[in-house]
Protein backbone atom coordinates (compact mmCIF):
# COMPACT_ATOMS: atom_id res chain seq x y z
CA UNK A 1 -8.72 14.09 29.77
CA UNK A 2 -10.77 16.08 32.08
CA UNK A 3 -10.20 19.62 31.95
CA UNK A 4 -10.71 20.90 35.60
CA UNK A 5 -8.18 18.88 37.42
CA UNK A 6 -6.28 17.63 34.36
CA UNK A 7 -6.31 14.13 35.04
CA UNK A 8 -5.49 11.80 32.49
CA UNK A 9 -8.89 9.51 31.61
CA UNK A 10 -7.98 5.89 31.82
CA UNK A 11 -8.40 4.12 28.56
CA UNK A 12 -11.48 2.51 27.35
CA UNK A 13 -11.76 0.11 25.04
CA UNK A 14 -14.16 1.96 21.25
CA UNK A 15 -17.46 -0.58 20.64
CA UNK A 16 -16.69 -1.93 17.27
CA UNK A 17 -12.75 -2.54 18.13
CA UNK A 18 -13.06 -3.78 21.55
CA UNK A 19 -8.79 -5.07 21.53
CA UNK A 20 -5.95 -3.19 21.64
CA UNK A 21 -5.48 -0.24 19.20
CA UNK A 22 -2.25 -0.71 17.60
CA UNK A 23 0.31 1.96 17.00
CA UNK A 24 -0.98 4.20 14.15
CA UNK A 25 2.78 5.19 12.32
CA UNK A 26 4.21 1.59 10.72
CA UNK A 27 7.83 2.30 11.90
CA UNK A 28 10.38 0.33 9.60
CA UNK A 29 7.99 0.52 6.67
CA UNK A 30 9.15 2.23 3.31
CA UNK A 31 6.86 4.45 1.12
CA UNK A 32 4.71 2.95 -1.32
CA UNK A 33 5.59 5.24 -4.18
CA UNK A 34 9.30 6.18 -3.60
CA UNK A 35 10.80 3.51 -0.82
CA UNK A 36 11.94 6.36 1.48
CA UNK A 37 10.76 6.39 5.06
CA UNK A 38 7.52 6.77 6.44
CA UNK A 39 6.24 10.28 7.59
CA UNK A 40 2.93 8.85 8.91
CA UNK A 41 0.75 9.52 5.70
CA UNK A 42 -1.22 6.68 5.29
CA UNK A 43 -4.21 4.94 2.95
CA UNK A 44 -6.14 1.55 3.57
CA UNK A 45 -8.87 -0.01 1.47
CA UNK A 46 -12.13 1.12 3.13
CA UNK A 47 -14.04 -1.35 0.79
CA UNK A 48 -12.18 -4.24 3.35
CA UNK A 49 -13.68 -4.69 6.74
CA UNK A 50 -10.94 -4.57 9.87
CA UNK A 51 -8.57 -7.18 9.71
CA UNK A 52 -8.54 -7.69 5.76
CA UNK A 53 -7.63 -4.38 4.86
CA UNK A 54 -4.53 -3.42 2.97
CA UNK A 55 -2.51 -0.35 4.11
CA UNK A 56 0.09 1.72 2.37
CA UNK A 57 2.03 3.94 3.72
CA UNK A 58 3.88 6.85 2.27
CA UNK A 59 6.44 9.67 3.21
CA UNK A 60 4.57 12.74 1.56
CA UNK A 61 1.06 14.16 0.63
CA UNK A 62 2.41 14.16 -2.81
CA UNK A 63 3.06 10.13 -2.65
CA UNK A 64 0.03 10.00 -1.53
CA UNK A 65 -1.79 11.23 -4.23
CA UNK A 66 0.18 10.01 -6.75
CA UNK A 67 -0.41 6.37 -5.38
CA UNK A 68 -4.45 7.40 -5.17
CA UNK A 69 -4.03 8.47 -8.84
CA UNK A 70 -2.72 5.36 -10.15
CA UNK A 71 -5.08 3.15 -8.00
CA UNK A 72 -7.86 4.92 -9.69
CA UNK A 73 -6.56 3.94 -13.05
CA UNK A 74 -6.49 0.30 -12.10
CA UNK A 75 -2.39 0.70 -12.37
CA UNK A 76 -0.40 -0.98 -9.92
CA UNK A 77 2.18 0.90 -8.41
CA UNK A 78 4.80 -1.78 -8.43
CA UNK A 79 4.83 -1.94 -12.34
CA UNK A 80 6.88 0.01 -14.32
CA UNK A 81 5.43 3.40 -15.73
CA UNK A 82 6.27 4.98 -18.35
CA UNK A 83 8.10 7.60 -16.76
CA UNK A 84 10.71 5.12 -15.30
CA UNK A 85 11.10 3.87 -18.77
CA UNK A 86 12.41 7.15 -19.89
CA UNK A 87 14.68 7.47 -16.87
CA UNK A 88 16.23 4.03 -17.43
CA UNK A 89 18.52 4.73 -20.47
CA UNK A 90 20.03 7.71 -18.34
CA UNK A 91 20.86 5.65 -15.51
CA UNK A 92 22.39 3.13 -17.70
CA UNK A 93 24.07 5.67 -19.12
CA UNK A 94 25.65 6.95 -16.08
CA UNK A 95 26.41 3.61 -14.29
CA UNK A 96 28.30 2.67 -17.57
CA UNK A 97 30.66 5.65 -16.78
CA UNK A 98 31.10 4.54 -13.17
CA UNK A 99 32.40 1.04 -14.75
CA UNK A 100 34.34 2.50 -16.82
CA UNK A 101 36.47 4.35 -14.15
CA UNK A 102 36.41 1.61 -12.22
CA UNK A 103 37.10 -1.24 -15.41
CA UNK A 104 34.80 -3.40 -17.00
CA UNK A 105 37.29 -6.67 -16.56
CA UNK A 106 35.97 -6.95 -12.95
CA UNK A 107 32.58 -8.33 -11.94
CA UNK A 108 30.88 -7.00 -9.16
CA UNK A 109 31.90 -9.47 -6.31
CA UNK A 110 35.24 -8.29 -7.07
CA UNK A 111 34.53 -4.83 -6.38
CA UNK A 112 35.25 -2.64 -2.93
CA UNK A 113 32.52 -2.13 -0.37
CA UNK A 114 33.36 1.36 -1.76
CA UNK A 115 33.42 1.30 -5.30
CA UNK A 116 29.76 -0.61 -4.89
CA UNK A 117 28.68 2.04 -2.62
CA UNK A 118 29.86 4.65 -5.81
CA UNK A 119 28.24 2.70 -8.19
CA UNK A 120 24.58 2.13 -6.14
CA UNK A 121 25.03 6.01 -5.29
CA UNK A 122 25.26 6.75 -9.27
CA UNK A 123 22.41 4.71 -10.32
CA UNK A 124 19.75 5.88 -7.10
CA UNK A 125 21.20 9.46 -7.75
CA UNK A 126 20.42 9.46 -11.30
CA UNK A 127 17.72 7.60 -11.29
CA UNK A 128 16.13 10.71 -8.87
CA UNK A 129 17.07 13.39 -11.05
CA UNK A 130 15.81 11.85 -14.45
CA UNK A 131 12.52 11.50 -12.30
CA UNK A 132 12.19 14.55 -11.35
CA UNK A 133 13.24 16.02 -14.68
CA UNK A 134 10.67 13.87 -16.65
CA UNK A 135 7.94 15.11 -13.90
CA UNK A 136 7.99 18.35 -13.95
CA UNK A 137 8.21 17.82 -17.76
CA UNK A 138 4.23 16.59 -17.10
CA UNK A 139 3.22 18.75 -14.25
CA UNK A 140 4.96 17.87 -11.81
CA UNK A 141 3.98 16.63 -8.15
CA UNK A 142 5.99 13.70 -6.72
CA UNK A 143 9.24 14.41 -5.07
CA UNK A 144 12.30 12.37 -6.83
């Protein structure tokens, strides 16, 4: 933009990426680490040249980093860690009291759109705060 008359520049076209620049946020995409949405914090293989390059995309600086940590231990971030072991039996735990209430004679294509949405809300809900619990039992860091 050119500062005396404010007049927008028209666009040029960099050297080494001579096409069209695509849109830098990946709208629709879920976060690496935690499958919430996107808040444009992003990572890409540098080692990869343009084209072949793997992106992630995350909805925090802390998802961020705590994707960069595991990469740098060679874990893959779609595994389960140790942490969500722990968190498991609670969530079990809990969704076995939702089934309860609701009666363990009925399978699940039986149930209400809202007794489903009760039971998915238990398990996500639990599964957060047994996250977060066993984090900030080591530190601390990623928000669940």
């Amino acid at each position: 933009m050119s500062h005396v008359a404010q007049i927008q520049s028209p666009p040029a076209a960099a050297a080494d990426r001579p096409d069209f620049d695509r849109l830098w946020h990946p709208r629709g995409q879920l976060c690496a680490v935690c499958l919430s949405r996107t808040r444009g914090f992003g990572w890409f293989d540098p080692n990869k040249p343009r084209g072949k390059r793997t992106y992630r995309w995350f909805c925090s600086v802390q998802c961020q980093s705590a994707f960069t940590r595991k990469a740098k231990k060679g874990q893959p971030v779609a595994e389960i860690t140790e942490e969500e072991s722990l968190a498991i039996p609670a969530v079990m735990r809990a969704v076995g009291r939702k089934i309860d209430e609701i009666g363990w004679d009925r399978s699940f294509a039986d149930l209400t759109e809202l007794e489903m949405r009760f039971l998915l809300i238990v398990a996500i809900d639990t599964f957060r705060h047994e996250m977060y619990e066993i984090n900030a039992e080591f530190g601390g860091g990623v928000p669940f």
